[in-house]
N, C-alpha and C. Protein backbone atom coordinates (compact mmCIF):
# COMPACT_ATOMS: atom_id res chain seq x y z
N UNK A 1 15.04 36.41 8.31
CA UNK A 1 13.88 36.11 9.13
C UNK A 1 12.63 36.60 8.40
N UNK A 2 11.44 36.14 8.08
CA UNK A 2 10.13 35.74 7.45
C UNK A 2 9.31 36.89 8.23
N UNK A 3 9.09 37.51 7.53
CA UNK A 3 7.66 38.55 8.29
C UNK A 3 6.67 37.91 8.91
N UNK A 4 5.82 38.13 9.95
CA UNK A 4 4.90 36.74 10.28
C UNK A 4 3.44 37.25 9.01
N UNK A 5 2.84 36.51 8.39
CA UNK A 5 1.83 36.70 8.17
C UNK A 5 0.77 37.32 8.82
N UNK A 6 0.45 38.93 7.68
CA UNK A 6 -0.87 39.09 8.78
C UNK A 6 -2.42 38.90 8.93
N UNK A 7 -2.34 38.76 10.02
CA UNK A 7 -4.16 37.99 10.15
C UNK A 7 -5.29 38.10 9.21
N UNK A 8 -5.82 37.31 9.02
CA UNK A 8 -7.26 37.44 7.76
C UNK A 8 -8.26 38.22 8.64
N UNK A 9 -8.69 39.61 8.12
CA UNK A 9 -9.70 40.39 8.67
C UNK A 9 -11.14 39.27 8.86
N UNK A 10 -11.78 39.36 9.99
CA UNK A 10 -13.33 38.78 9.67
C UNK A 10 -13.77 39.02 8.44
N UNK A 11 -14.71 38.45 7.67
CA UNK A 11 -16.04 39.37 6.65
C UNK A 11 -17.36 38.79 7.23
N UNK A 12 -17.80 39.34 6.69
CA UNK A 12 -19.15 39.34 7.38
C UNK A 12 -19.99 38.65 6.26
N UNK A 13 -20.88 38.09 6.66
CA UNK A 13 -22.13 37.28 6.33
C UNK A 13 -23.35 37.83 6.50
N UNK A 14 -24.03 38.37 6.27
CA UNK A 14 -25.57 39.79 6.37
C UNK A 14 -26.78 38.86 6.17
N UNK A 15 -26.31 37.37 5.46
CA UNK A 15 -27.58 37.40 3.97
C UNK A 15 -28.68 36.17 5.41
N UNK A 16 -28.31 36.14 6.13
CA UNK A 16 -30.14 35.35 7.15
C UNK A 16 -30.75 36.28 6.89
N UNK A 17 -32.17 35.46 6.63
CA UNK A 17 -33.23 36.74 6.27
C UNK A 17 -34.13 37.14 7.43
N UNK A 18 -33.52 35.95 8.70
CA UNK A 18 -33.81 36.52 9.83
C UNK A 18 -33.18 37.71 10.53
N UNK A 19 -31.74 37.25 10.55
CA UNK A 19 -30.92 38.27 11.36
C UNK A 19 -31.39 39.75 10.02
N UNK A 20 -31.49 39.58 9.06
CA UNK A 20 -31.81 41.50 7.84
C UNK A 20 -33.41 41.53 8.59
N UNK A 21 -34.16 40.81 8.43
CA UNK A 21 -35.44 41.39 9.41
C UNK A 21 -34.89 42.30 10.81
N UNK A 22 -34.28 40.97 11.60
CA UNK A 22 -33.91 42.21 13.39
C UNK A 22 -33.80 43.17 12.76
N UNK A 23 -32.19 43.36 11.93
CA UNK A 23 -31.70 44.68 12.20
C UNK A 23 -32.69 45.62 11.08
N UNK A 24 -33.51 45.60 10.34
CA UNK A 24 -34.46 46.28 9.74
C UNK A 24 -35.60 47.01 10.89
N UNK A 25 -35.88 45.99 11.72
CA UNK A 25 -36.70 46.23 12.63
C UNK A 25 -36.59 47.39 14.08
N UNK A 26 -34.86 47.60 13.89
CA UNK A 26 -34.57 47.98 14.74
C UNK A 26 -34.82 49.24 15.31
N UNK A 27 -35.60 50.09 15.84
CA UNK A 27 -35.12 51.76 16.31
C UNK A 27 -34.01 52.50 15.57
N UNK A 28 -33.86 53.12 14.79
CA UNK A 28 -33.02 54.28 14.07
C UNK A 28 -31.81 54.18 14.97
N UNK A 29 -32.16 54.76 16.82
CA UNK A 29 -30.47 54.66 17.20
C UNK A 29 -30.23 53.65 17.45
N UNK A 30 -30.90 52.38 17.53
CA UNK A 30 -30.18 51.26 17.48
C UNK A 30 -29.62 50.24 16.30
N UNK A 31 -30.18 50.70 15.68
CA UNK A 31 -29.80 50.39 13.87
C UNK A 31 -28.36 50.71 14.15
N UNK A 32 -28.81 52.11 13.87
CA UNK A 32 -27.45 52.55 13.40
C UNK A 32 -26.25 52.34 14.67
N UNK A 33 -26.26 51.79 15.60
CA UNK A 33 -25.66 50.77 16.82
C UNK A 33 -24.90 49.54 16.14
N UNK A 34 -25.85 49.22 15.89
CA UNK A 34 -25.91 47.71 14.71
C UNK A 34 -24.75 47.94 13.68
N UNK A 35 -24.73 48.73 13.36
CA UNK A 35 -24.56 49.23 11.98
C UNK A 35 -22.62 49.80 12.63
N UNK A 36 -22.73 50.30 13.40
CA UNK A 36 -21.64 50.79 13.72
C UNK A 36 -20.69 49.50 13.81
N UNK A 37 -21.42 48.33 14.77
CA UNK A 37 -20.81 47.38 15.35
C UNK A 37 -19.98 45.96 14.44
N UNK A 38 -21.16 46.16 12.88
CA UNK A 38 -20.38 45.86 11.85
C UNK A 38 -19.75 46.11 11.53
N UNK A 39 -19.33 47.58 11.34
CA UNK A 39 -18.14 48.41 11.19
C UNK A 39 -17.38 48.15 11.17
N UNK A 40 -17.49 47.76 12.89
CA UNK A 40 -16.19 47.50 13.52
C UNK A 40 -15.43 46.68 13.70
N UNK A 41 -16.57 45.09 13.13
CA UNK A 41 -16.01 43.85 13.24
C UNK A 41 -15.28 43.40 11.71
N UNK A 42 -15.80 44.47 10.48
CA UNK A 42 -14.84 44.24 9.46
C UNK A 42 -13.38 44.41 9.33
N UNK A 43 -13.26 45.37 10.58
CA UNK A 43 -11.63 45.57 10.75
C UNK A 43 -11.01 44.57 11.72
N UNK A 44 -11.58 43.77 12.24
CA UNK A 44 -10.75 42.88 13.14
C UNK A 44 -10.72 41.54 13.01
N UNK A 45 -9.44 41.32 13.42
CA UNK A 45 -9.15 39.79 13.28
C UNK A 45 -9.81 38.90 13.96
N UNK A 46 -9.78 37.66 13.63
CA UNK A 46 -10.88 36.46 14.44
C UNK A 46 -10.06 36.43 15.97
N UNK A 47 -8.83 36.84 16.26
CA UNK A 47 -8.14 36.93 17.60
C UNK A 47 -8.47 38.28 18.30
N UNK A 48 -8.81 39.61 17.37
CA UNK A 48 -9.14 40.05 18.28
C UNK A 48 -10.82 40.38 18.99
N UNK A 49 -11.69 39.76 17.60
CA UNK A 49 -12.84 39.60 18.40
C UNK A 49 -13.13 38.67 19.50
N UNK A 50 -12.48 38.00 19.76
CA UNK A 50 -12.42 36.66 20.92
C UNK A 50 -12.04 37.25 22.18
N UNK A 51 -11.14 38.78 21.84
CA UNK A 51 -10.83 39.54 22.92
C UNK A 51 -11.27 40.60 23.39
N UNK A 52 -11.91 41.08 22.09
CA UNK A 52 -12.49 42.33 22.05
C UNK A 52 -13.59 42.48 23.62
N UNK A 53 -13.50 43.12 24.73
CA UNK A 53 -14.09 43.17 25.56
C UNK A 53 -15.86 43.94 25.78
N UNK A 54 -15.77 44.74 24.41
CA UNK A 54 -16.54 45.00 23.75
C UNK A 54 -17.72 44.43 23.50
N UNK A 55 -17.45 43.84 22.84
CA UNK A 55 -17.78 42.66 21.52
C UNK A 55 -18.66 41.33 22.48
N UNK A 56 -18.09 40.88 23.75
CA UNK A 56 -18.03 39.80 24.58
C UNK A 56 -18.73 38.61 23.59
N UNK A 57 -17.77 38.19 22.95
CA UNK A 57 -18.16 36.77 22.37
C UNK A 57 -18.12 35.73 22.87
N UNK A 58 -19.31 35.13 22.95
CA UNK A 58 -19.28 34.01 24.50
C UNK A 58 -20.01 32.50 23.62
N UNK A 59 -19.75 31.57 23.18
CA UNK A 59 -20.45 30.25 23.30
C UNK A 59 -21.56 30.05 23.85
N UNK A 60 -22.75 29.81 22.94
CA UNK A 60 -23.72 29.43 23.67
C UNK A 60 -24.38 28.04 23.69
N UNK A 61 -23.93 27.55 25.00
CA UNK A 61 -24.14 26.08 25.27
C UNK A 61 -25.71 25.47 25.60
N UNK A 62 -26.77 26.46 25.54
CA UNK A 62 -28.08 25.87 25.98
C UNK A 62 -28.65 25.75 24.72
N UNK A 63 -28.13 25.89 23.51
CA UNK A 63 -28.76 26.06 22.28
C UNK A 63 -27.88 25.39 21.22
N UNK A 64 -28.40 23.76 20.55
CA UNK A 64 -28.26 22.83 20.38
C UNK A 64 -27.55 23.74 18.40
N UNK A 65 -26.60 23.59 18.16
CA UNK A 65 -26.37 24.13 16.49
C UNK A 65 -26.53 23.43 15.97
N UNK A 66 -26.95 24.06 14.86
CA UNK A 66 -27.75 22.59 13.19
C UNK A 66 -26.34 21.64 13.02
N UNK A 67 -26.95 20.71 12.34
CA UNK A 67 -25.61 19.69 11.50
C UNK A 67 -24.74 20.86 10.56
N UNK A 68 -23.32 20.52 11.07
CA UNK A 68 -22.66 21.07 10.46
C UNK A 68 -21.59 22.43 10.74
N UNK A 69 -22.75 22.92 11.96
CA UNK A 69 -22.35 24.00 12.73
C UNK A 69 -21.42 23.66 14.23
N UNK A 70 -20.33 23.69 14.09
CA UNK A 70 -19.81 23.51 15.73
C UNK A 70 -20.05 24.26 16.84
N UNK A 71 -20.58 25.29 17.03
CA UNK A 71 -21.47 26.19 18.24
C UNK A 71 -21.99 27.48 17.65
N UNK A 72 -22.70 27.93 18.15
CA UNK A 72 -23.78 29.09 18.13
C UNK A 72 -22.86 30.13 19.39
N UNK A 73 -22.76 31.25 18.91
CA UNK A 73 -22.16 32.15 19.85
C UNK A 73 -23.11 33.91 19.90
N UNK A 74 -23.02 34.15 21.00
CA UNK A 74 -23.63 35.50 20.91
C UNK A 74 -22.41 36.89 21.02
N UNK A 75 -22.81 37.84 20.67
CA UNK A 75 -21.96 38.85 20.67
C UNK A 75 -22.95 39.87 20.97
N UNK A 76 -22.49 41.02 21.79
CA UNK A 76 -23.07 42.09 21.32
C UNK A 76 -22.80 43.14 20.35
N UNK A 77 -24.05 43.33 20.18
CA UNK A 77 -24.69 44.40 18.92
C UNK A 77 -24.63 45.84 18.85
N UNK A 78 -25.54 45.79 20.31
CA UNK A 78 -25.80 47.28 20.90
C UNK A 78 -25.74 47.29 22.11
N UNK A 79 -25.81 48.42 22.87
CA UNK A 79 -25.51 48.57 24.05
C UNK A 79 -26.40 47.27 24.69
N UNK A 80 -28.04 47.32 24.04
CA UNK A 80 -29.12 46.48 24.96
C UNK A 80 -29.13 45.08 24.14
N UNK A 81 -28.32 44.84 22.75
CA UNK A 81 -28.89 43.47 22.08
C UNK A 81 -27.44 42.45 21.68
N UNK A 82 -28.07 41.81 21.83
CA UNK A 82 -27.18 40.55 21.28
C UNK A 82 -27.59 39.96 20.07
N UNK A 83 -26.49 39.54 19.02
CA UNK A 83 -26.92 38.85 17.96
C UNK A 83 -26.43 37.72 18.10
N UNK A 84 -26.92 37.05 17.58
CA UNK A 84 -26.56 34.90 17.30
C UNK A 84 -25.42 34.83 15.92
N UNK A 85 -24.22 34.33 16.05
CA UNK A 85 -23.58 33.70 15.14
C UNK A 85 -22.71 32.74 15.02
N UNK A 86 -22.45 32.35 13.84
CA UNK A 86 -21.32 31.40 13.68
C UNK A 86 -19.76 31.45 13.47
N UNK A 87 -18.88 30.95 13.43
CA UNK A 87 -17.71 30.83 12.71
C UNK A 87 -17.76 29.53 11.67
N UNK A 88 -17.77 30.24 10.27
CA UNK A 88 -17.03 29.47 9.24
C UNK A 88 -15.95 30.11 8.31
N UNK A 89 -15.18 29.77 8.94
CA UNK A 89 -13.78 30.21 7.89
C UNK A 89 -13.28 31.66 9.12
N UNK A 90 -13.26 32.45 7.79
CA UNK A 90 -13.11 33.86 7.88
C UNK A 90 -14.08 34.43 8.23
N UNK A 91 -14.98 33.78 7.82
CA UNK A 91 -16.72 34.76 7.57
C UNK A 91 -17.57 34.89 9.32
N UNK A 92 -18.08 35.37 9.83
CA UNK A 92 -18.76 35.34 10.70
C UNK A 92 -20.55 35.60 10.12
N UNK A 93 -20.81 34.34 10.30
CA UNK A 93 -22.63 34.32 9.73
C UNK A 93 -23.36 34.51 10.61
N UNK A 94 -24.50 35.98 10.70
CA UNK A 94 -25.02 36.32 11.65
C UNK A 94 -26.55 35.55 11.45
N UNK A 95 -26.82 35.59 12.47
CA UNK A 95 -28.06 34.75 12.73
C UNK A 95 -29.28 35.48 12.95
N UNK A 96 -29.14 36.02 14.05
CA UNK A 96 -30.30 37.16 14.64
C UNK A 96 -30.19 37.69 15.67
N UNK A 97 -30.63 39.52 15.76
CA UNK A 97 -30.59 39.78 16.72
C UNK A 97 -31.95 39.15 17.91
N UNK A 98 -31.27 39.31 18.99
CA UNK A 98 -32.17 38.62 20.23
C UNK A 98 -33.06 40.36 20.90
N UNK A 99 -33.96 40.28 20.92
CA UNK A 99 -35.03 41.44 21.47
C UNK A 99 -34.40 41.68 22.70
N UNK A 100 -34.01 40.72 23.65
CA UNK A 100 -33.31 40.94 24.60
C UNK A 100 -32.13 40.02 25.19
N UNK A 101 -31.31 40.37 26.49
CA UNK A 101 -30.22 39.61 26.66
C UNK A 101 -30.31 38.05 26.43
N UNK A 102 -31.21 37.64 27.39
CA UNK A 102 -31.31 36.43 27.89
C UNK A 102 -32.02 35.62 26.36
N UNK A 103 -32.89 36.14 25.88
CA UNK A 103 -33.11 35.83 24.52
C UNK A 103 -32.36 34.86 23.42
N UNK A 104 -31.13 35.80 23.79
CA UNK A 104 -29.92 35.31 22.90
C UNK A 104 -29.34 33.94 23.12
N UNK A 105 -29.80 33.32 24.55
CA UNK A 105 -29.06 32.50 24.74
C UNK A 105 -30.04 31.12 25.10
N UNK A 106 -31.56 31.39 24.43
CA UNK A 106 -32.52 30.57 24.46
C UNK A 106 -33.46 30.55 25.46
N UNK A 107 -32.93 31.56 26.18
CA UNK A 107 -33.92 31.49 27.99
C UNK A 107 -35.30 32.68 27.76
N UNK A 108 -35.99 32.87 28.52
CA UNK A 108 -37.03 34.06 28.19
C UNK A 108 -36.93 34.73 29.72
């Protein structure tokens, strides 16, 4: 009997020069929030960020994704922010953090 293969860790994607502005911009303890939350998503699989209760990775349907992109999803960051990203592949490409909740998901 075959070991099952194990899961491809996320990697991360940093290089929007929007989303390196947010988190540049951020408050020291929320940086380093930020900073933790990458951390944390280099160790986990694309199954368990989908579960991660944490994390709450949710689809965001009011906000139309470029050609090429199949949805725009938010996650949180920090306790108060949400960032914008994608799935391609393995990689999770961050977009930007949102100043606030509702932000994230195109509303003001």
């Amino acid at each position: 009997m075959a070991s099952a293969k194990p899961e491809a860790l996320v990697r991360l994607d940093l290089n929007n020069p929007v989303f390196q502005a947010n988190l540049l911009e951020l408050q020291k303890p929320q940086r380093h929030a930020a900073l933790d939350t990458l951390g944390k998503l280099r160790h986990l699989s694309w199954n368990q960020v989908y579960r991660d209760s944490g994390l709450k990775w949710e689809k965001i349907s009011s906000i139309k994704p470029p050609p090429g992109i199949d949805a725009i999803y938010s996650l949180r960051i920090t306790q108060s922010r949400r960032a914008t990203a994608y799935r391609d592949g393995d990689f999770i490409r961050l977009l930007t953090i949102a100043p606030d909740h509702d932000s994230a998901y195109g509303r003001k």
